[in-house]
C-alpha atoms as a PDB file:
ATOM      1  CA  UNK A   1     137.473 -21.125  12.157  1.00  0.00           C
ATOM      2  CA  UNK A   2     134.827 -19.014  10.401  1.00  0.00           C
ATOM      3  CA  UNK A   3     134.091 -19.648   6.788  1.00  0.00           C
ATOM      4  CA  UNK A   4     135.131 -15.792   5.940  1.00  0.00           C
ATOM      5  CA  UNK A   5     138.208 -16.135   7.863  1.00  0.00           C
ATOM      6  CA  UNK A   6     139.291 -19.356   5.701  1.00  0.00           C
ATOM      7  CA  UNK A   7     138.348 -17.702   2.330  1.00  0.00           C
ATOM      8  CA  UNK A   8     140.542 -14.644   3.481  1.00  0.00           C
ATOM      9  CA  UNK A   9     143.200 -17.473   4.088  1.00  0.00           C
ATOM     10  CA  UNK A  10     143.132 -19.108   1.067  1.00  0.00           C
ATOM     11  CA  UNK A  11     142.408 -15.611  -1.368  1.00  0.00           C
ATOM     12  CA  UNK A  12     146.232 -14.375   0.966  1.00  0.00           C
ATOM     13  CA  UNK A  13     147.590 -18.415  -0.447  1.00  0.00           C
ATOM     14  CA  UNK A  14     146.329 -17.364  -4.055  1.00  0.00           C
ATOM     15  CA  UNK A  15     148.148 -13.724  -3.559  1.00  0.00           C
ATOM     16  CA  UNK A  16     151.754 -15.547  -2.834  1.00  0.00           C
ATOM     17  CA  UNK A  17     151.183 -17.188  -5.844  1.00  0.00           C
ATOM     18  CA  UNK A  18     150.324 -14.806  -8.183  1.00  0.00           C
ATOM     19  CA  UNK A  19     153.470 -12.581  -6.690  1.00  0.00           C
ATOM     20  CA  UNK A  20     155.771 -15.579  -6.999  1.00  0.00           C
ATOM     21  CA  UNK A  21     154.459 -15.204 -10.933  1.00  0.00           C
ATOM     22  CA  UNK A  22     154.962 -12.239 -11.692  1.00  0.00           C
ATOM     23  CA  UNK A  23     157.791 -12.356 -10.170  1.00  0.00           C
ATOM     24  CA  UNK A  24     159.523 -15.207 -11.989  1.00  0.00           C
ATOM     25  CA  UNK A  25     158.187 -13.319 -15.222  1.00  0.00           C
ATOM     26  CA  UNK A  26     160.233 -10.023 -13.820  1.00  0.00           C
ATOM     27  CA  UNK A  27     157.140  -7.631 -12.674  1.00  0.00           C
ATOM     28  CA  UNK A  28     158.699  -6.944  -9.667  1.00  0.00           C
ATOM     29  CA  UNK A  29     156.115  -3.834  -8.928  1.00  0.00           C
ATOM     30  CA  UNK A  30     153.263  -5.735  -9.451  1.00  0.00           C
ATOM     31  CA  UNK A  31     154.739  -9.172  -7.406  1.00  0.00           C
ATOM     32  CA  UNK A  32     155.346  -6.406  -4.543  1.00  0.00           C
ATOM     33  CA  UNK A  33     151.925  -5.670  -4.863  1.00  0.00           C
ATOM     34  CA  UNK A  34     150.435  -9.195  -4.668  1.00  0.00           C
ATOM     35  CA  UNK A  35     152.646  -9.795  -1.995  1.00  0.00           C
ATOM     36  CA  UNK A  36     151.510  -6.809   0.721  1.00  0.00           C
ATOM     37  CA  UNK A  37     147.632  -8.238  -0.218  1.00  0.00           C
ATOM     38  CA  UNK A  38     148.498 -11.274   0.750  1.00  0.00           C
ATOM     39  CA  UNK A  39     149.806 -10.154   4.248  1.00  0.00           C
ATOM     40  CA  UNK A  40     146.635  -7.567   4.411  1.00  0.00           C
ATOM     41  CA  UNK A  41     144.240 -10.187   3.869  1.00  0.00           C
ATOM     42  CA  UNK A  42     145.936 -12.543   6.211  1.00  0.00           C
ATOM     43  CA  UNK A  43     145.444  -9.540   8.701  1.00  0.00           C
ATOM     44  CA  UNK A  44     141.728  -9.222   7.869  1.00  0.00           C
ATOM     45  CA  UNK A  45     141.235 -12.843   8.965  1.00  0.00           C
ATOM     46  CA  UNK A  46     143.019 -12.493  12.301  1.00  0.00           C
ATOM     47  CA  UNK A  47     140.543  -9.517  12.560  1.00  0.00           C
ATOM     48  CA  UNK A  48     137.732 -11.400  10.978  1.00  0.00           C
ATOM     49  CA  UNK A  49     138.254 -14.389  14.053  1.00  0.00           C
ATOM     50  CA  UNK A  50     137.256 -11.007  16.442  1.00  0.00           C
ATOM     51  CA  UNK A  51     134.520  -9.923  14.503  1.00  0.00           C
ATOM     52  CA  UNK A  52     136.573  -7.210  13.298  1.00  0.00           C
ATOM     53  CA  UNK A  53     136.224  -5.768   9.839  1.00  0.00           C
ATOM     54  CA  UNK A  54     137.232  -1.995   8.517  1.00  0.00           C
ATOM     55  CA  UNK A  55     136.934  -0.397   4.891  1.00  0.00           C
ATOM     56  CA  UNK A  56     140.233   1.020   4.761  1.00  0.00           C
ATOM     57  CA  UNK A  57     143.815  -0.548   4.688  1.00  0.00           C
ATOM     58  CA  UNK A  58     145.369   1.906   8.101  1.00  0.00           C
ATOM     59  CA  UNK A  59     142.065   0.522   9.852  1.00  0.00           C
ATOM     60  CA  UNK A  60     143.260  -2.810   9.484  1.00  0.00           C
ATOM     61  CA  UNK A  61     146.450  -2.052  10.075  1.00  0.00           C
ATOM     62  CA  UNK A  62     146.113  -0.068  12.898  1.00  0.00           C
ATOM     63  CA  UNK A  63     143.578  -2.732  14.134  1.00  0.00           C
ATOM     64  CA  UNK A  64     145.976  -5.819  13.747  1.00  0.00           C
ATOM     65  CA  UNK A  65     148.818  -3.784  15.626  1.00  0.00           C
ATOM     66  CA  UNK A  66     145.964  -3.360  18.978  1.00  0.00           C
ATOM     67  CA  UNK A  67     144.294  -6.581  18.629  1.00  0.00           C
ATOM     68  CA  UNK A  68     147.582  -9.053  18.149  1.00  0.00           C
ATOM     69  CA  UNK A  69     150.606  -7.012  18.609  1.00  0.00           C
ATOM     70  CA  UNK A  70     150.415  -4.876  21.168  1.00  0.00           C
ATOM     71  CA  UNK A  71     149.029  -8.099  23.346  1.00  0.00           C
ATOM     72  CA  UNK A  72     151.784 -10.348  22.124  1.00  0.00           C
ATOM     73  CA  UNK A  73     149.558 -12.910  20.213  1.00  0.00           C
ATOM     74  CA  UNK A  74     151.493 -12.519  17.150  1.00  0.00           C
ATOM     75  CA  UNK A  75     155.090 -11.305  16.559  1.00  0.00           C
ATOM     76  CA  UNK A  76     155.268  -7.680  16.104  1.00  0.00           C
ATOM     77  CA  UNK A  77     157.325  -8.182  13.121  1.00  0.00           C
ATOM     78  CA  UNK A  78     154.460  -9.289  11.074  1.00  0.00           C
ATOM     79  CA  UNK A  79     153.272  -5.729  11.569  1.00  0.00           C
ATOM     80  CA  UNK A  80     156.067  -4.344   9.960  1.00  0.00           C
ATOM     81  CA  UNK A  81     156.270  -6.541   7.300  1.00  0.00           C
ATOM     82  CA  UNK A  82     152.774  -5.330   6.602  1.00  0.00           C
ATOM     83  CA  UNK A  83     153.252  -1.692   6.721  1.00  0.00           C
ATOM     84  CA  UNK A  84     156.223  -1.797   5.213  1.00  0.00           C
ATOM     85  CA  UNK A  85     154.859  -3.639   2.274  1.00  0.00           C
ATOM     86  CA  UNK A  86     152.493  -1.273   1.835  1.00  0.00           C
ATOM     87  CA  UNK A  87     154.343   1.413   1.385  1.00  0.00           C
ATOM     88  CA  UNK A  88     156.220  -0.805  -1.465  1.00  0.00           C
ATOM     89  CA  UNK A  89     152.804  -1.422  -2.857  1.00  0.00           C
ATOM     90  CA  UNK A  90     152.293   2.479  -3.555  1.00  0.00           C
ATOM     91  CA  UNK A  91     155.246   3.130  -4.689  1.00  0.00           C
ATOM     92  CA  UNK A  92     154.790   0.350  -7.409  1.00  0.00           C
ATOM     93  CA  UNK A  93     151.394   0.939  -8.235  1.00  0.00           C
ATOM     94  CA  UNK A  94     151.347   4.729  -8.303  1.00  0.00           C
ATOM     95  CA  UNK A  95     155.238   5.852  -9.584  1.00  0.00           C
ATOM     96  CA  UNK A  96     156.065   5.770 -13.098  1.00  0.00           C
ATOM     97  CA  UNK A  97     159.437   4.789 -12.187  1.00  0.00           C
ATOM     98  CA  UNK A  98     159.584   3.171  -9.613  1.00  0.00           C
ATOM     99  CA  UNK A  99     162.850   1.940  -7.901  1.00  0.00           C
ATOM    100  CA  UNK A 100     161.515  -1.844  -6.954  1.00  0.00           C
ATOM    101  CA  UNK A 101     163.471  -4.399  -7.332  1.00  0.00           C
ATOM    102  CA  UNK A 102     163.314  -8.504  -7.698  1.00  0.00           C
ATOM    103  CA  UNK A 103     164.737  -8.879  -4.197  1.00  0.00           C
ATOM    104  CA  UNK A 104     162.171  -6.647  -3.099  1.00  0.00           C
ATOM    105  CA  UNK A 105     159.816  -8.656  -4.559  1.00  0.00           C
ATOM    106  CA  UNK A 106     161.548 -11.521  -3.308  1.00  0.00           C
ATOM    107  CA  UNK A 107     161.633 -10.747   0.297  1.00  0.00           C
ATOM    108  CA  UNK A 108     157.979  -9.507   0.341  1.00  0.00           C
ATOM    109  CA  UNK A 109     156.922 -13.075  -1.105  1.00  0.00           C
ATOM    110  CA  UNK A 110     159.048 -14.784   1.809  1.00  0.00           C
ATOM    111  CA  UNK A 111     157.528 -12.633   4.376  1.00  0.00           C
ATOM    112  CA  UNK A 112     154.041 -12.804   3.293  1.00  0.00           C
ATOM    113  CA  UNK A 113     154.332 -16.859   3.180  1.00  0.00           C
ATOM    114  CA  UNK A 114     155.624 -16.684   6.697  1.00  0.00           C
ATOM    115  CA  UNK A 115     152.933 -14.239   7.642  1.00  0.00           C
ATOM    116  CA  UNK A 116     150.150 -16.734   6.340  1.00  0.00           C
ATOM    117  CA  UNK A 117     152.169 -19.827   7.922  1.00  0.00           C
ATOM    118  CA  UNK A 118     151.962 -17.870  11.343  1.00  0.00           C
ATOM    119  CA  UNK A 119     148.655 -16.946  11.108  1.00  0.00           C
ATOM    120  CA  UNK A 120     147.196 -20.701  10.621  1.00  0.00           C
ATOM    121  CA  UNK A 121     149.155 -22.035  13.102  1.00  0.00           C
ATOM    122  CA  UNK A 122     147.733 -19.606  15.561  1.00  0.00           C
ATOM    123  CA  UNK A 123     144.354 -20.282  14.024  1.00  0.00           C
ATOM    124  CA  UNK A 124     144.764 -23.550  14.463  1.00  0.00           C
ATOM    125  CA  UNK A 125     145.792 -23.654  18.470  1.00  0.00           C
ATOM    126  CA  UNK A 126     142.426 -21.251  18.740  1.00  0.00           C
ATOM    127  CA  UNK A 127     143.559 -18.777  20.518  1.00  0.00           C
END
């Protein structure tokens, strides 16, 4: 495994954490927001394996969906776990008021743990 690729895996382990944080302390917009970074930087080391890197988050996105969806290396679920959590991630970083709750924050955390789990086990088969 490249050295970026691991340093991508471990800043997406440091990401769960600080969402689990601020979610226990009841920042549910901002654990949301940890959360989707940890699933987009687990996405930029699947890319990062390739040789892939892009600037902007729908270039990764769109990048993970051709390179490990659409080929069936990784579940396509993962992919909409990302996007979705994006779209949480704006509405908690950019809305005054924004409607996000602790079970979002919640379900994002489980997700992006999975997401990481997923992607290190397929790291790890090297394929």
């Amino acid at each position: 495994m490249k050295e970026t690729t691991e340093r991508l895996l471990q800043k997406a382990a440091r990401s769960v954490l600080a969402a689990e944080h601020l979610a226990k302390d009841g920042d549910s917009e901002f654990a949301v927001g940890r959360a989707y970074y940890a699933m987009f930087h687990v996405s930029q080391a699947l890319l990062n394996e390739k040789g892939l890197r892009f600037r902007r988050h729908a270039g990764v996105h769109n990048a993970f969906a051709e390179q490990f969806v659409k080929p069936g290396l990784i579940d396509k679920r993962y992919h909409r776990w990302l996007v979705a959590a994006f779209n949480k991630r704006i509405t908690g970083d950019y809305d005054i008021e924004s409607d996000l709750t602790a079970e979002d924050a919640s379900l994002l955390i489980t997700q992006a743990r999975e997401f990481l789990n997923a992607a290190k086990q397929f790291l790890e088969k090297g394929t």
